[in-house]
Protein backbone atom coordinates (compact mmCIF):
# COMPACT_ATOMS: atom_id res chain seq x y z
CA UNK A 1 7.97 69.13 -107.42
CA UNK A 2 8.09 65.16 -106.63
CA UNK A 3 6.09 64.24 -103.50
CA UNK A 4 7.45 60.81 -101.75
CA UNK A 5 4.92 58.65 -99.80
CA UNK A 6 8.07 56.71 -98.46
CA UNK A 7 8.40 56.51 -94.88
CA UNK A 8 11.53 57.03 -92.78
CA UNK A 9 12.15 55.52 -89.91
CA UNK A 10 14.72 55.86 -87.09
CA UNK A 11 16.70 52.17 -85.85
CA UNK A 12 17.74 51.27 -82.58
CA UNK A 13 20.16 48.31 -82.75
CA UNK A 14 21.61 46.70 -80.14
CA UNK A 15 24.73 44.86 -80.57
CA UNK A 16 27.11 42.26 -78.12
CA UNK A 17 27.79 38.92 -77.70
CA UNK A 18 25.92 36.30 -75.66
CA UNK A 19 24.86 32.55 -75.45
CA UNK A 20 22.17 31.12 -77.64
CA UNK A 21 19.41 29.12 -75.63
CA UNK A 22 15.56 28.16 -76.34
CA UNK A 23 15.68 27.41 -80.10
CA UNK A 24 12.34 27.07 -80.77
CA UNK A 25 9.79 27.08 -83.79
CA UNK A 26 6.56 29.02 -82.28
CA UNK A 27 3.46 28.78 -83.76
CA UNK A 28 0.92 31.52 -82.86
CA UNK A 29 -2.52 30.65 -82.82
CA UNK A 30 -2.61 34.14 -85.14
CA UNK A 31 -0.27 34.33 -88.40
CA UNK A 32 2.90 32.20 -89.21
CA UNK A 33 4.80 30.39 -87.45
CA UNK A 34 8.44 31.69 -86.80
CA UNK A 35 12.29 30.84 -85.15
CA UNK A 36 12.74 32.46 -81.87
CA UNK A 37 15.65 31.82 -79.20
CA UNK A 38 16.92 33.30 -76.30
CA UNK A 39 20.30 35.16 -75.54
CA UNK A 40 22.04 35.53 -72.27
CA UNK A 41 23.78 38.93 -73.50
CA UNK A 42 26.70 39.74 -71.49
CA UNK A 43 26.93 42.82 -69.61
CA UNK A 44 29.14 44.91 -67.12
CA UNK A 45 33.09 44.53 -66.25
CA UNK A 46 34.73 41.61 -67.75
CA UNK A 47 35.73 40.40 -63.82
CA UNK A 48 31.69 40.78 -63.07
CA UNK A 49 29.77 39.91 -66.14
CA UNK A 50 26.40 40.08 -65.47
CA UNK A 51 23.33 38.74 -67.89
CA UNK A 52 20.63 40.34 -69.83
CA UNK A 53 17.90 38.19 -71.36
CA UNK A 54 16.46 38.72 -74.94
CA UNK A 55 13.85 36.83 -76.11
CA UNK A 56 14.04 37.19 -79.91
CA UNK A 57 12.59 36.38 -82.98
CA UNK A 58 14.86 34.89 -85.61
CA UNK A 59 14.40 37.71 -88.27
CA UNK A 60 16.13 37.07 -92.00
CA UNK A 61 17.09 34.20 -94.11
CA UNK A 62 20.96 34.23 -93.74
CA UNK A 63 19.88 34.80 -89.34
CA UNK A 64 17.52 32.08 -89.19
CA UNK A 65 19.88 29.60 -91.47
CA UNK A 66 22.69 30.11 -88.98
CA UNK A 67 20.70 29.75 -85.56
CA UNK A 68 18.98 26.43 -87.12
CA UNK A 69 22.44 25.24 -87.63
CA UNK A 70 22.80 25.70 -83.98
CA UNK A 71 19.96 23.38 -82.72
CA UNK A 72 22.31 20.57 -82.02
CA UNK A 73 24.53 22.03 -80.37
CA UNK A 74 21.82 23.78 -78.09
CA UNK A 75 20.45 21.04 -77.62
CA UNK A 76 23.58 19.04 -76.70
CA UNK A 77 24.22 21.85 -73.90
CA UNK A 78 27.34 22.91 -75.72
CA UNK A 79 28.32 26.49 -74.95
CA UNK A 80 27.18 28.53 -78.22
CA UNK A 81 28.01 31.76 -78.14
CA UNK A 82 27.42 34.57 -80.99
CA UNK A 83 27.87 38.07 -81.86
CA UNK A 84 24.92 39.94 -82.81
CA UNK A 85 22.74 42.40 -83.47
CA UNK A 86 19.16 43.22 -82.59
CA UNK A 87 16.21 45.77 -83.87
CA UNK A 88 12.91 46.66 -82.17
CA UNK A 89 13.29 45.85 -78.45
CA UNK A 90 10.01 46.07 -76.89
CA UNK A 91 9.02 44.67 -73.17
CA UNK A 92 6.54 42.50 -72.69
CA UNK A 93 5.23 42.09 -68.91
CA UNK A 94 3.73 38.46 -67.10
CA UNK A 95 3.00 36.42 -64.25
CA UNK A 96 5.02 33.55 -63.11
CA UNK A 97 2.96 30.59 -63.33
CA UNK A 98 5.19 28.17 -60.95
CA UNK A 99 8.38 28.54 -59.14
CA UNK A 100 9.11 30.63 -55.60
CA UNK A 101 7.84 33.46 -57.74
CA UNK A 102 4.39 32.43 -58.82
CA UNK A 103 2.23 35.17 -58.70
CA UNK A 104 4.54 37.89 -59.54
CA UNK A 105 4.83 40.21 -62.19
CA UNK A 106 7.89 39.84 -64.89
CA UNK A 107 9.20 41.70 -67.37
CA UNK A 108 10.63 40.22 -70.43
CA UNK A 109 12.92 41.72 -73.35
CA UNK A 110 11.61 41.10 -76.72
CA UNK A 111 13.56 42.19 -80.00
CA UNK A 112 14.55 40.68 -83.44
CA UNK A 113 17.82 39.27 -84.16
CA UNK A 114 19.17 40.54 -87.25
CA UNK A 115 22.26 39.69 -87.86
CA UNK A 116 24.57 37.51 -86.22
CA UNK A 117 28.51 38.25 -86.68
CA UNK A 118 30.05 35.16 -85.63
CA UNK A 119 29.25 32.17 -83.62
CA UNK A 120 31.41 30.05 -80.86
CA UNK A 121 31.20 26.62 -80.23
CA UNK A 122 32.84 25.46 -76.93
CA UNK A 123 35.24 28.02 -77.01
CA UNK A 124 35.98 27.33 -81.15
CA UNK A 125 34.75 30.03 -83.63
CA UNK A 126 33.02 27.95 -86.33
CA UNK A 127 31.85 30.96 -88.50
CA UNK A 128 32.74 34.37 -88.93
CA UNK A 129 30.56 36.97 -91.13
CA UNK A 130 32.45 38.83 -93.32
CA UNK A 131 32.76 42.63 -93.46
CA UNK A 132 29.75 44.04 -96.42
CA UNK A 133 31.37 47.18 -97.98
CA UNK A 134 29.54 50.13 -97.42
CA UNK A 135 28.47 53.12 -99.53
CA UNK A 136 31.71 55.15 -97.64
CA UNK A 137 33.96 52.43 -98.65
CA UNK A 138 33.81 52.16 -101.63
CA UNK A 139 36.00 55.54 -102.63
CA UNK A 140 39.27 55.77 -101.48
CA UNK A 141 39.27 59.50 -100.06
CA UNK A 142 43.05 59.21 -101.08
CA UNK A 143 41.67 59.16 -104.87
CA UNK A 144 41.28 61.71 -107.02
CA UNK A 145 37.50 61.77 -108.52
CA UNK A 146 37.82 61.14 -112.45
CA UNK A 147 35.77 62.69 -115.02
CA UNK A 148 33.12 61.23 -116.93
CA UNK A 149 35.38 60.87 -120.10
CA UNK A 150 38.41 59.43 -118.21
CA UNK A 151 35.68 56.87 -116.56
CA UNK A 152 34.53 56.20 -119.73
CA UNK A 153 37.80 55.00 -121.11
CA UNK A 154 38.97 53.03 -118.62
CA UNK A 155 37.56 49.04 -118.82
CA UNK A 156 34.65 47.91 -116.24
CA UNK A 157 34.99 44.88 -114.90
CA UNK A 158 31.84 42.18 -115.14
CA UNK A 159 31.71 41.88 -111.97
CA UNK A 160 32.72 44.35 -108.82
CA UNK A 161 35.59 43.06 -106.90
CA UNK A 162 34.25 43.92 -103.60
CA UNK A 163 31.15 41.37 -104.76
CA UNK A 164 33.31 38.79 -105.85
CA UNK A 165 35.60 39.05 -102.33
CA UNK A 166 32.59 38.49 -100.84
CA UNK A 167 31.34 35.61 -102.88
CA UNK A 168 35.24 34.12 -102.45
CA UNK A 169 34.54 34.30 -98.30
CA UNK A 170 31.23 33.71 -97.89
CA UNK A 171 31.71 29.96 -99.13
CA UNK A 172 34.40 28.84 -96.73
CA UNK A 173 32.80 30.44 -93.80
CA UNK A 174 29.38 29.04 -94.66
CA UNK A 175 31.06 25.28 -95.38
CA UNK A 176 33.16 25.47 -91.63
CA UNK A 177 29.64 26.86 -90.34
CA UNK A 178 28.12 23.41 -91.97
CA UNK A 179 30.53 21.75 -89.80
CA UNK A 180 28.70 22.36 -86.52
């Protein structure tokens, strides 16, 4: 009998689409620094959208290479709006320090942004992720399961296709998402 010391854990994502404000490197007097932005999530009927705030922390390499690329547009007040999704939402509570609500308590949204799906610029989509295969998809249920010996016969290829598809997109989406 094998004993695992691997932990399991149980996600909570949260996905939608929002606008991207408060790009910002922080740099905690504690640890590393790290991206963080806002998002305006949109919420409720499409005729009465209302906003919910996340404060996030720019969380992976592909994440954090695609919300840097939106900096100037930020920046330039353009309307930048993404699909995403987010891990770990946590509040964190405050006091206003100025405004007509100095002196009261606040409540802020905290998470990590993990992946964003696409990204709007003024109304133009300027990059689009592109769908990762999953374990599921990758057997047609429509297929009959081959033996080992038939498997063995049959030519594999040096490279998967559904790798190489992915390769083939990721390179124009990445060079329009350049663009921005």
């Amino acid at each position: 009998m094998t004993t695992s010391t691997e932990k399991s854990y149980f996600d909570l994502h949260i996905t939608g689409l929002g606008y991207l404000n408060r790009i910002r490197e922080v740099k905690p007097k504690k640890g590393d620094a790290f991206l963080a932005c806002d998002i305006a999530a949109l919420n409720g009927p499409s005729d009465d959208v209302s906003y919910v705030r996340f404060d996030t922390r720019v969380s992976g390499s592909e994440a954090q290479h695609l919300v840097r690329r939106c900096i100037q547009a930020v920046d330039a007040e353009k309307k930048v709006m993404i699909g995403f999704r987010l891990g770990d939402l946590w509040t964190d509570t405050f006091t206003y320090s100025k405004g007509k609500r100095a002196g009261e308590q606040g409540v802020s949204l905290k998470a990590r942004l993990l992946f964003v799906s696409w990204i709007k610029v003024d109304g133009q989509l300027v990059y689009k992720a592109e769908p990762k295969p999953t374990e599921t998809d990758e057997r047609d249920p429509e297929v009959p399961v081959t033996s080992d010996a038939q498997q063995a016969s049959a030519p594999e290829p040096s490279k998967p296709v559904a790798d190489a598809a992915d390769d083939a997109a990721d390179a124009p989406a990445l060079a329009v998402a350049e663009s921005f």
